[in-house]
C-alpha atoms as a PDB file:
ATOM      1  CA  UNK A   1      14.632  -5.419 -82.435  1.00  0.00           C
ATOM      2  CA  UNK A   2      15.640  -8.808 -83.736  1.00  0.00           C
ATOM      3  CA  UNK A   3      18.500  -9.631 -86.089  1.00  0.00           C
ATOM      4  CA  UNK A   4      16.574 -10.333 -89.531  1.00  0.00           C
ATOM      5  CA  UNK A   5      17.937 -13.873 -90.989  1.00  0.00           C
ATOM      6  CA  UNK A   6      19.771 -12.049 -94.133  1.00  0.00           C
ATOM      7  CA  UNK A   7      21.516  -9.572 -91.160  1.00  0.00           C
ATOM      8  CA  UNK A   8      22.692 -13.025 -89.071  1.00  0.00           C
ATOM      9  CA  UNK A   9      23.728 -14.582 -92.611  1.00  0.00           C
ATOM     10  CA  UNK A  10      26.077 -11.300 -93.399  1.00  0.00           C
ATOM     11  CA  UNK A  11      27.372 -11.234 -89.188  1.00  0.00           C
ATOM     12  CA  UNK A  12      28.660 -14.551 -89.845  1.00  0.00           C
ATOM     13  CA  UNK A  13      30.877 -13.574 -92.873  1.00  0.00           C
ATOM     14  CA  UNK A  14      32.094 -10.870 -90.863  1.00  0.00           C
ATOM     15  CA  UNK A  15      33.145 -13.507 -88.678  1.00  0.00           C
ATOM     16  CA  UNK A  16      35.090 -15.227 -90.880  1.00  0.00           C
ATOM     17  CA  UNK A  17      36.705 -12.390 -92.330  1.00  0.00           C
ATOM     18  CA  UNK A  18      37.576 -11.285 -89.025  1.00  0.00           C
ATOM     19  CA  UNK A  19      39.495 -14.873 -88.704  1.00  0.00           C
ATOM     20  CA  UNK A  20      41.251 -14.370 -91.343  1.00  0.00           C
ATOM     21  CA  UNK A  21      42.421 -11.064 -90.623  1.00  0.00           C
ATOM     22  CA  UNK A  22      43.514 -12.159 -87.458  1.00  0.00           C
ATOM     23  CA  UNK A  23      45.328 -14.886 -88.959  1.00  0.00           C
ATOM     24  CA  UNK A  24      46.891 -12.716 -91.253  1.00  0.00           C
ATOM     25  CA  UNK A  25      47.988  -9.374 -89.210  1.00  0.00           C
ATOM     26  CA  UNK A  26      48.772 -10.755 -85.291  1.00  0.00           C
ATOM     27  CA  UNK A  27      47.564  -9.715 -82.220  1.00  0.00           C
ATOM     28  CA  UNK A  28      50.354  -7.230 -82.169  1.00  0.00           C
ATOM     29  CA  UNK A  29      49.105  -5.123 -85.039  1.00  0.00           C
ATOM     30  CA  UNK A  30      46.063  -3.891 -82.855  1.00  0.00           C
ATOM     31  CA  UNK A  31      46.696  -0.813 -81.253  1.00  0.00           C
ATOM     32  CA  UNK A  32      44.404  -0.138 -77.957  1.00  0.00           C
ATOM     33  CA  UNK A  33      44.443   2.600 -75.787  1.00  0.00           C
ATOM     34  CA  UNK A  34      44.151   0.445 -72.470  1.00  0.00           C
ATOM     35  CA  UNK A  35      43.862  -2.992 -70.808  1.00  0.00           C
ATOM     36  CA  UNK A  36      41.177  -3.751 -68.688  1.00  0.00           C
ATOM     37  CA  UNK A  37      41.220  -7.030 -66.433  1.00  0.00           C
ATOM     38  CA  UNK A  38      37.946  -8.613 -65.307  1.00  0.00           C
ATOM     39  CA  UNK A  39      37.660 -11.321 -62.651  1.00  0.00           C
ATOM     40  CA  UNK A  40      34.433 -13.491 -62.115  1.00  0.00           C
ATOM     41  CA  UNK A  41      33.101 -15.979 -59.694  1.00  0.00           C
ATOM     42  CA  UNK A  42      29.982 -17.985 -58.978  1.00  0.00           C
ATOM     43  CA  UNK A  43      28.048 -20.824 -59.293  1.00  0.00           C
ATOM     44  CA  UNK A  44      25.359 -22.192 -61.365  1.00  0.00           C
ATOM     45  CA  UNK A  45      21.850 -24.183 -60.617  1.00  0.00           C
ATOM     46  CA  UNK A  46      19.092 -25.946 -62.093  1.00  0.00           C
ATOM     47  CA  UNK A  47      15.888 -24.390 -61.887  1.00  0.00           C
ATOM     48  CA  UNK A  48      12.414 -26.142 -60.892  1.00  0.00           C
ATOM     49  CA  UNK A  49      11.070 -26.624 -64.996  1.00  0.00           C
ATOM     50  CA  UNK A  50      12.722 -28.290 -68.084  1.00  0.00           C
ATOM     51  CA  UNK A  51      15.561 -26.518 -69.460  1.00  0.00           C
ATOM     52  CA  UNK A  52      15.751 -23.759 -66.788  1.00  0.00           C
ATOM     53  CA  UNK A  53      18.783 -22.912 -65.032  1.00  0.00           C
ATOM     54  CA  UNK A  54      20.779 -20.206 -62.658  1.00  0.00           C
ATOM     55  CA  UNK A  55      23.816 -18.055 -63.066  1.00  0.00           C
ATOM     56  CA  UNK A  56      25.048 -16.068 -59.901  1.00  0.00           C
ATOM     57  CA  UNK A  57      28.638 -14.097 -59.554  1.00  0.00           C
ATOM     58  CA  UNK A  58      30.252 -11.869 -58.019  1.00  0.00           C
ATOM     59  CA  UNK A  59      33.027  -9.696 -60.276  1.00  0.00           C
ATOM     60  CA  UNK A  60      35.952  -7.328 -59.730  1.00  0.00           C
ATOM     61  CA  UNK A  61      38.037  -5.324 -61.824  1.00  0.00           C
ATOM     62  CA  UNK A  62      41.685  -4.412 -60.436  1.00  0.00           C
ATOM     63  CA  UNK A  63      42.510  -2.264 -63.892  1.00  0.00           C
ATOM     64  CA  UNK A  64      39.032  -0.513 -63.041  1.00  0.00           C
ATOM     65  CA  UNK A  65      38.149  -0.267 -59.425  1.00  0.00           C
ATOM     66  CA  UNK A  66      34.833  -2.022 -60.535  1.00  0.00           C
ATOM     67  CA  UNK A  67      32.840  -4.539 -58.253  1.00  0.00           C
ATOM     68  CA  UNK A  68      29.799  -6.214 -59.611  1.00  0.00           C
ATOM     69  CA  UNK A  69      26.987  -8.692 -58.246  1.00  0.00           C
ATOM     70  CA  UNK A  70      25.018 -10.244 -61.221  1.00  0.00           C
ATOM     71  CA  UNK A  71      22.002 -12.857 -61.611  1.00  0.00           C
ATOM     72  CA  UNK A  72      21.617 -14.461 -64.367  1.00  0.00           C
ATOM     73  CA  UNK A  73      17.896 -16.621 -64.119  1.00  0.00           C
ATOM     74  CA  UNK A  74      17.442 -18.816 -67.727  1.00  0.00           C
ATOM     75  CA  UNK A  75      13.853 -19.882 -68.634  1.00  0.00           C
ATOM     76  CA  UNK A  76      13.594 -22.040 -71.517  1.00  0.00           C
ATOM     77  CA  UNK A  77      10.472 -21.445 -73.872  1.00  0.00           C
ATOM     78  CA  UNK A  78      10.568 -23.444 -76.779  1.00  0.00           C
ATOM     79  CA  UNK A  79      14.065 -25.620 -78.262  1.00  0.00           C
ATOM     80  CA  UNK A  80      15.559 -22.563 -79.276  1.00  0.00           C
ATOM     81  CA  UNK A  81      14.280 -19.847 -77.417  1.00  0.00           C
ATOM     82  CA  UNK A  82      15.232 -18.801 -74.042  1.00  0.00           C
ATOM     83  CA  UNK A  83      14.528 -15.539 -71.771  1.00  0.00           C
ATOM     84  CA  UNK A  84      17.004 -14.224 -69.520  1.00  0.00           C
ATOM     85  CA  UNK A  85      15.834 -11.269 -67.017  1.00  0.00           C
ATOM     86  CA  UNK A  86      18.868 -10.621 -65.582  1.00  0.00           C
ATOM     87  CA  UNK A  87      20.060  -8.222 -62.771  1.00  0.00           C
ATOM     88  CA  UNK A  88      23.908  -6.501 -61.811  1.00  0.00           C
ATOM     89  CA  UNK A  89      24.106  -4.195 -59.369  1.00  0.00           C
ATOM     90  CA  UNK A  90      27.983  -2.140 -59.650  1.00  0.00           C
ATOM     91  CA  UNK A  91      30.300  -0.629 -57.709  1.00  0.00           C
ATOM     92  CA  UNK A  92      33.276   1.316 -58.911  1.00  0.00           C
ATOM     93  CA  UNK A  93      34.950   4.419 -57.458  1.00  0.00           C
ATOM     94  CA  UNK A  94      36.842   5.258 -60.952  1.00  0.00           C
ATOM     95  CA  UNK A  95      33.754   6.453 -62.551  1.00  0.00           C
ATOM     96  CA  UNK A  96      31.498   9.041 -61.871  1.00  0.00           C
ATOM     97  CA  UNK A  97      28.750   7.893 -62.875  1.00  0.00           C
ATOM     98  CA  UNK A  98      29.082   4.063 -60.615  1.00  0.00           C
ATOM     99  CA  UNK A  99      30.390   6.336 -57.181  1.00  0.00           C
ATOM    100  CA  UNK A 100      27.227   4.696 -55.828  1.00  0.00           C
ATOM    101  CA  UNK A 101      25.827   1.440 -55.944  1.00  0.00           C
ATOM    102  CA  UNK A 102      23.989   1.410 -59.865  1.00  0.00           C
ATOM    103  CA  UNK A 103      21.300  -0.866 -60.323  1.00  0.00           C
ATOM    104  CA  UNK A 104      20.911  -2.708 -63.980  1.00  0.00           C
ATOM    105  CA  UNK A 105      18.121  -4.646 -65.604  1.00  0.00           C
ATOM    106  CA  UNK A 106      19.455  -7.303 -68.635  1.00  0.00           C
ATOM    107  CA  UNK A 107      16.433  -8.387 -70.023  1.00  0.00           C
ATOM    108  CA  UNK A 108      17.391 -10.534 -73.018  1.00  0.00           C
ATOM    109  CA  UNK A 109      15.765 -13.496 -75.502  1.00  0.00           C
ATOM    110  CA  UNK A 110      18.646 -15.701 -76.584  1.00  0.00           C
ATOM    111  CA  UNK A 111      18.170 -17.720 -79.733  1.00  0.00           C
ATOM    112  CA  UNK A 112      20.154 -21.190 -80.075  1.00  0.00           C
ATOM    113  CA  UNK A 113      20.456 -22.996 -82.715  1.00  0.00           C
ATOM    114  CA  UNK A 114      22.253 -26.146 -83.386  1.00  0.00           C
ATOM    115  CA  UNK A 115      24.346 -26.357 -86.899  1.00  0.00           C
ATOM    116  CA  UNK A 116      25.596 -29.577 -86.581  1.00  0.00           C
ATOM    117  CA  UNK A 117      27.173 -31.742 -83.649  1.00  0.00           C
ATOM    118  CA  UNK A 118      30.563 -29.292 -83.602  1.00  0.00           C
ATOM    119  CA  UNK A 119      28.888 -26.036 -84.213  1.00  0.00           C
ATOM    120  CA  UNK A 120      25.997 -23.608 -82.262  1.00  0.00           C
ATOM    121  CA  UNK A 121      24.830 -20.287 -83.490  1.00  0.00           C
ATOM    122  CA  UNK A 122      23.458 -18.480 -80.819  1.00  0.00           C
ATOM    123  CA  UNK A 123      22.258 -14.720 -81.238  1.00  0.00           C
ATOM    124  CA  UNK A 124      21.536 -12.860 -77.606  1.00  0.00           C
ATOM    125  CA  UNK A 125      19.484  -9.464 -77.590  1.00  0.00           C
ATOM    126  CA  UNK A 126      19.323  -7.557 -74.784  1.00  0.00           C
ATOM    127  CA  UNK A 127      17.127  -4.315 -73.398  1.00  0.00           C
ATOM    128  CA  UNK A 128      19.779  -2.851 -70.957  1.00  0.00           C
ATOM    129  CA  UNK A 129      18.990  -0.521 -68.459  1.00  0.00           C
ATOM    130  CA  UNK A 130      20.598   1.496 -65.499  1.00  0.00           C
ATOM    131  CA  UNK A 131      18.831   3.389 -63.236  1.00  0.00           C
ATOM    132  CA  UNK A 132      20.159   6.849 -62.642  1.00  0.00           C
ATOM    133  CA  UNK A 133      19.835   9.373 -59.674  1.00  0.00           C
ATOM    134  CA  UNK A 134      20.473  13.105 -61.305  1.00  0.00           C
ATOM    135  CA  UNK A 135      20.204  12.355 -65.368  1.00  0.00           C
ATOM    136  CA  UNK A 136      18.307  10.378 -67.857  1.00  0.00           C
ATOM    137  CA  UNK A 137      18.113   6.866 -67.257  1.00  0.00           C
ATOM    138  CA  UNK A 138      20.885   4.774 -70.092  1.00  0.00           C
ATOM    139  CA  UNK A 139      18.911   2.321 -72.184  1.00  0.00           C
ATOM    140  CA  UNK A 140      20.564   0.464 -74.968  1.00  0.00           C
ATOM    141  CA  UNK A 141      20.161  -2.361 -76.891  1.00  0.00           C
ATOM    142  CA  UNK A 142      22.485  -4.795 -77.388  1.00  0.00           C
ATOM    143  CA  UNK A 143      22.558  -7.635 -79.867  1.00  0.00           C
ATOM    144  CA  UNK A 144      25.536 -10.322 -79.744  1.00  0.00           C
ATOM    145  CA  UNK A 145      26.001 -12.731 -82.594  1.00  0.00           C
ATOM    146  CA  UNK A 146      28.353 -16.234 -81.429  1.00  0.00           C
ATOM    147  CA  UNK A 147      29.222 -19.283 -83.331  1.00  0.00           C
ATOM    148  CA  UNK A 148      30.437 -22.170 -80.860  1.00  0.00           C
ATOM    149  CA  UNK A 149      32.614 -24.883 -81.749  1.00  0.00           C
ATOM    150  CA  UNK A 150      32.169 -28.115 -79.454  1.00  0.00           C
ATOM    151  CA  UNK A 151      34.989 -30.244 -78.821  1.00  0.00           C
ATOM    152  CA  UNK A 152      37.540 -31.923 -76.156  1.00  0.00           C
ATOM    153  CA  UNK A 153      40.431 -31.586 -74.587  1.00  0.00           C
ATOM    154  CA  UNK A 154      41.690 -34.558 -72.562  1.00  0.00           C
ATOM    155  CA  UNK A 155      38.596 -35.757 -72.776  1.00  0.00           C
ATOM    156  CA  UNK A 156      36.734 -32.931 -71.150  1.00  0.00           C
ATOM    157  CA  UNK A 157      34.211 -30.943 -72.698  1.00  0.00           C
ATOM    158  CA  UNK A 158      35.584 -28.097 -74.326  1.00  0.00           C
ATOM    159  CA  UNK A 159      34.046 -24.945 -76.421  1.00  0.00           C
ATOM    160  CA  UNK A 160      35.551 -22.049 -78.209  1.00  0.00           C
ATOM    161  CA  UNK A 161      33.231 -19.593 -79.093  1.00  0.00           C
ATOM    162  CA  UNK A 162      33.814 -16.029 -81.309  1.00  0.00           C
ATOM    163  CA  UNK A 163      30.683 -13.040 -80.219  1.00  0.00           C
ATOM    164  CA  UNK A 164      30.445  -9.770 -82.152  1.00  0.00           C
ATOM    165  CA  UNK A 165      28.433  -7.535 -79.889  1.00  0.00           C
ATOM    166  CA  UNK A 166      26.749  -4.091 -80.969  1.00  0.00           C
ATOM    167  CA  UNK A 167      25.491  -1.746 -78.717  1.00  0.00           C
ATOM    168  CA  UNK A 168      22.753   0.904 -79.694  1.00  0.00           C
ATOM    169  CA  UNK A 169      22.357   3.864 -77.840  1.00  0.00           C
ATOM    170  CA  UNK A 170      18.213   3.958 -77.356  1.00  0.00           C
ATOM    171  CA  UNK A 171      18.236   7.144 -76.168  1.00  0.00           C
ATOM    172  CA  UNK A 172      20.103   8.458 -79.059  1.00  0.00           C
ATOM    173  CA  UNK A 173      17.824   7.318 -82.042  1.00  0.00           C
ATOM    174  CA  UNK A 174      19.309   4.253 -81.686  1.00  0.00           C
ATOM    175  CA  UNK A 175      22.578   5.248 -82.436  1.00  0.00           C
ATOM    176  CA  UNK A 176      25.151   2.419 -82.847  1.00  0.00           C
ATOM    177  CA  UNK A 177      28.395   3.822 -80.844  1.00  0.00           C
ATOM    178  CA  UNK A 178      30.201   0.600 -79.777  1.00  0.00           C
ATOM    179  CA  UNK A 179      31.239  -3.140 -80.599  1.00  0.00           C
ATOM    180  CA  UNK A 180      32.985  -5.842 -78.819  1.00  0.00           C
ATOM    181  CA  UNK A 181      34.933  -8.644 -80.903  1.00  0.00           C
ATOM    182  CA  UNK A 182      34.821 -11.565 -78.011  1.00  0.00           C
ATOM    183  CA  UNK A 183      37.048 -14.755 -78.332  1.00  0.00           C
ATOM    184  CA  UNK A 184      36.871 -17.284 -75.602  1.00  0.00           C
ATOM    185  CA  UNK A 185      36.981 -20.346 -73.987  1.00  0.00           C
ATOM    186  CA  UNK A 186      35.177 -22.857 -71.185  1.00  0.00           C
ATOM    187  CA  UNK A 187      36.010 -26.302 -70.548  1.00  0.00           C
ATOM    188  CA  UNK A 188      34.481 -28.312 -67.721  1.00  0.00           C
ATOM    189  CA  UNK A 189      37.592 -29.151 -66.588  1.00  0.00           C
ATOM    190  CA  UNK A 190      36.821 -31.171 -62.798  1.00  0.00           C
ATOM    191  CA  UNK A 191      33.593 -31.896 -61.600  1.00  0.00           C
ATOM    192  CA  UNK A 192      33.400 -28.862 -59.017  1.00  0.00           C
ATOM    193  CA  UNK A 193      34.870 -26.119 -61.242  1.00  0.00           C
ATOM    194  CA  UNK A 194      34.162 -24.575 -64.949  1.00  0.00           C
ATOM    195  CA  UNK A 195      36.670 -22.025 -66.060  1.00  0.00           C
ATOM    196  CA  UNK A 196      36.328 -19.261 -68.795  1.00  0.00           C
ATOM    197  CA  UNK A 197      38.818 -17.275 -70.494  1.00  0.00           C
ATOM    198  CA  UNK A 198      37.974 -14.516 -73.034  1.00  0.00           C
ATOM    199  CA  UNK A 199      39.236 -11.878 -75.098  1.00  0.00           C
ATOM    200  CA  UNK A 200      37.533  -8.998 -76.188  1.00  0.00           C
ATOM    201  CA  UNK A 201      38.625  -6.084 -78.041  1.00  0.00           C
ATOM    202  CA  UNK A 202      36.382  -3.095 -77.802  1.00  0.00           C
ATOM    203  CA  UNK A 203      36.287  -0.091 -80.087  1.00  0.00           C
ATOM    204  CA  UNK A 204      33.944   3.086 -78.994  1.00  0.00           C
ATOM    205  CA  UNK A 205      32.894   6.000 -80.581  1.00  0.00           C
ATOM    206  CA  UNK A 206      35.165   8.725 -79.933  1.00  0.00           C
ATOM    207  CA  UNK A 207      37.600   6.934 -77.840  1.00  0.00           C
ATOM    208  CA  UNK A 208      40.244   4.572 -78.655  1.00  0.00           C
ATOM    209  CA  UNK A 209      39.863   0.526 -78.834  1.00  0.00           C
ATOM    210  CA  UNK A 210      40.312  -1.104 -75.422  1.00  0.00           C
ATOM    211  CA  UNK A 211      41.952  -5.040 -74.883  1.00  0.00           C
ATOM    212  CA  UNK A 212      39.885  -6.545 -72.366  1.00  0.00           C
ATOM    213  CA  UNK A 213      40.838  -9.911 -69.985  1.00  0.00           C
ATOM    214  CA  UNK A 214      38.042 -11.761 -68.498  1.00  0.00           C
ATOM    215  CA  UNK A 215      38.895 -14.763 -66.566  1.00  0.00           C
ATOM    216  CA  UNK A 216      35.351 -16.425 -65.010  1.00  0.00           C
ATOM    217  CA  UNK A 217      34.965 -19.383 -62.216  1.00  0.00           C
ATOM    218  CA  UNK A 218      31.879 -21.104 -62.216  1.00  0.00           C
ATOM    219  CA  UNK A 219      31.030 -23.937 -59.224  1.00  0.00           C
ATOM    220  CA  UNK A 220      28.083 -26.050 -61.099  1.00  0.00           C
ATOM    221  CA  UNK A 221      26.008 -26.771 -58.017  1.00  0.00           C
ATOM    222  CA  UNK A 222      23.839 -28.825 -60.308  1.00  0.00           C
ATOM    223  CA  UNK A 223      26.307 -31.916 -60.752  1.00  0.00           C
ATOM    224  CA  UNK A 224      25.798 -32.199 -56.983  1.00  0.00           C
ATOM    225  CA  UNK A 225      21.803 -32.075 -56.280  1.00  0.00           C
ATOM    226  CA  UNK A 226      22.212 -28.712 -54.962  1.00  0.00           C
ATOM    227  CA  UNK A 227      18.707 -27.097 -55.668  1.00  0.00           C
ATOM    228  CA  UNK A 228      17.929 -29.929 -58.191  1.00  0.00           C
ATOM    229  CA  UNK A 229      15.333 -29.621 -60.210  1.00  0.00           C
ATOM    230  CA  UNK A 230      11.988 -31.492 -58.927  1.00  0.00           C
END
């Protein structure tokens, strides 16, 4: 289920009155029921074809007790269009339901598209599944909206980027039970190391909003020929 144009049109006003409320209120004026910390690390790759490329990290979660592996392949199919069939496997001993090792398919189509020289709108949906042992597999579907903003700082390449991600419960009628406001940052700042910072408030049905820390390190193998593309 793709976002219709008129849907995208109406996400991005809820952008910008989420800006502006931001603006307006402060940080402090929104209440959350827990912090959650997320550390990531990796690398990234070309892949043999135009346009295709490699994500691989490993994450863990002090606030959570959560370990993850995740793959991340990118296939390019047309200027705008990419498919992603990703892969985590998880780890974490504070939840039942990840006491074992979970396995996770991220199948998603991403859709780029360049506004002008400062500005991307890019529009991810995903088919996630997990694989359980004793219940009904989870399959939702998740659809994140982004606007990008391309600039510099010291002369590095810089972007700051605003998501809002839904989730739909697929086994539920398609329920819509959470979102995820996402603000962050990457800046390739030295030749061996990209780093990411985000933000993301979530709010879940039924439980209270949640501040969330994500810090991410990504080596780019692909500024130094490692598994360059033929």
């Amino acid at each position: 289920m793709l976002c219709t144009h008129g849907a995208i049109k109406g996400r991005i006003v809820i952008f910008c009155v989420l800006c502006y409320f931001l603006c307006q209120t402060g940080w402090s004026q929104i209440a959350a029921d827990k912090d959650g910390v997320y550390l990531y690390s990796g690398f990234s790759s070309t892949l043999p074809g135009s346009g295709n490329s490699l994500a691989f990290y490993y994450g863990y979660s002090p606030s959570d007790n959560f370990q993850s592996l995740i793959v991340l392949p990118f296939f390019k199919i047309t200027k705008n269009i990419q498919f992603m069939p990703g892969y985590m496997q998880t780890k974490a001993d504070g939840y039942p339901m990840f006491t074992n090792v979970r396995h996770h398919l991220l199948p998603s189509v991403i859709l780029n598209f360049k506004i002008s020289d400062k500005l991307t709108l890019t529009d991810r949906n995903m088919w996630y599944h997990l694989f359980l042992d004793n219940a009904r597999d989870v399959n939702l579907y998740r659809n994140r909206l982004g606007l990008i903003y391309h600039s510099k700082l010291f002369k590095k390449p810089l972007n700051l980027f605003i998501h809002d991600a839904m989730f739909f419960d697929m086994n539920d009628h398609w329920k819509f039970f959470r979102n995820r406001i996402i603000l962050g940052a990457n800046m390739s700042m030295f030749e061996w190391l990209t780093p990411q910072v985000w933000y993301v408030y979530q709010n879940e049905s039924g439980i209270l909003p949640e501040h969330q820390f994500y810090l991410i390190l990504t080596v780019p193998l692909e500024k130094f020929g490692v598994f360059k593309k033929k």
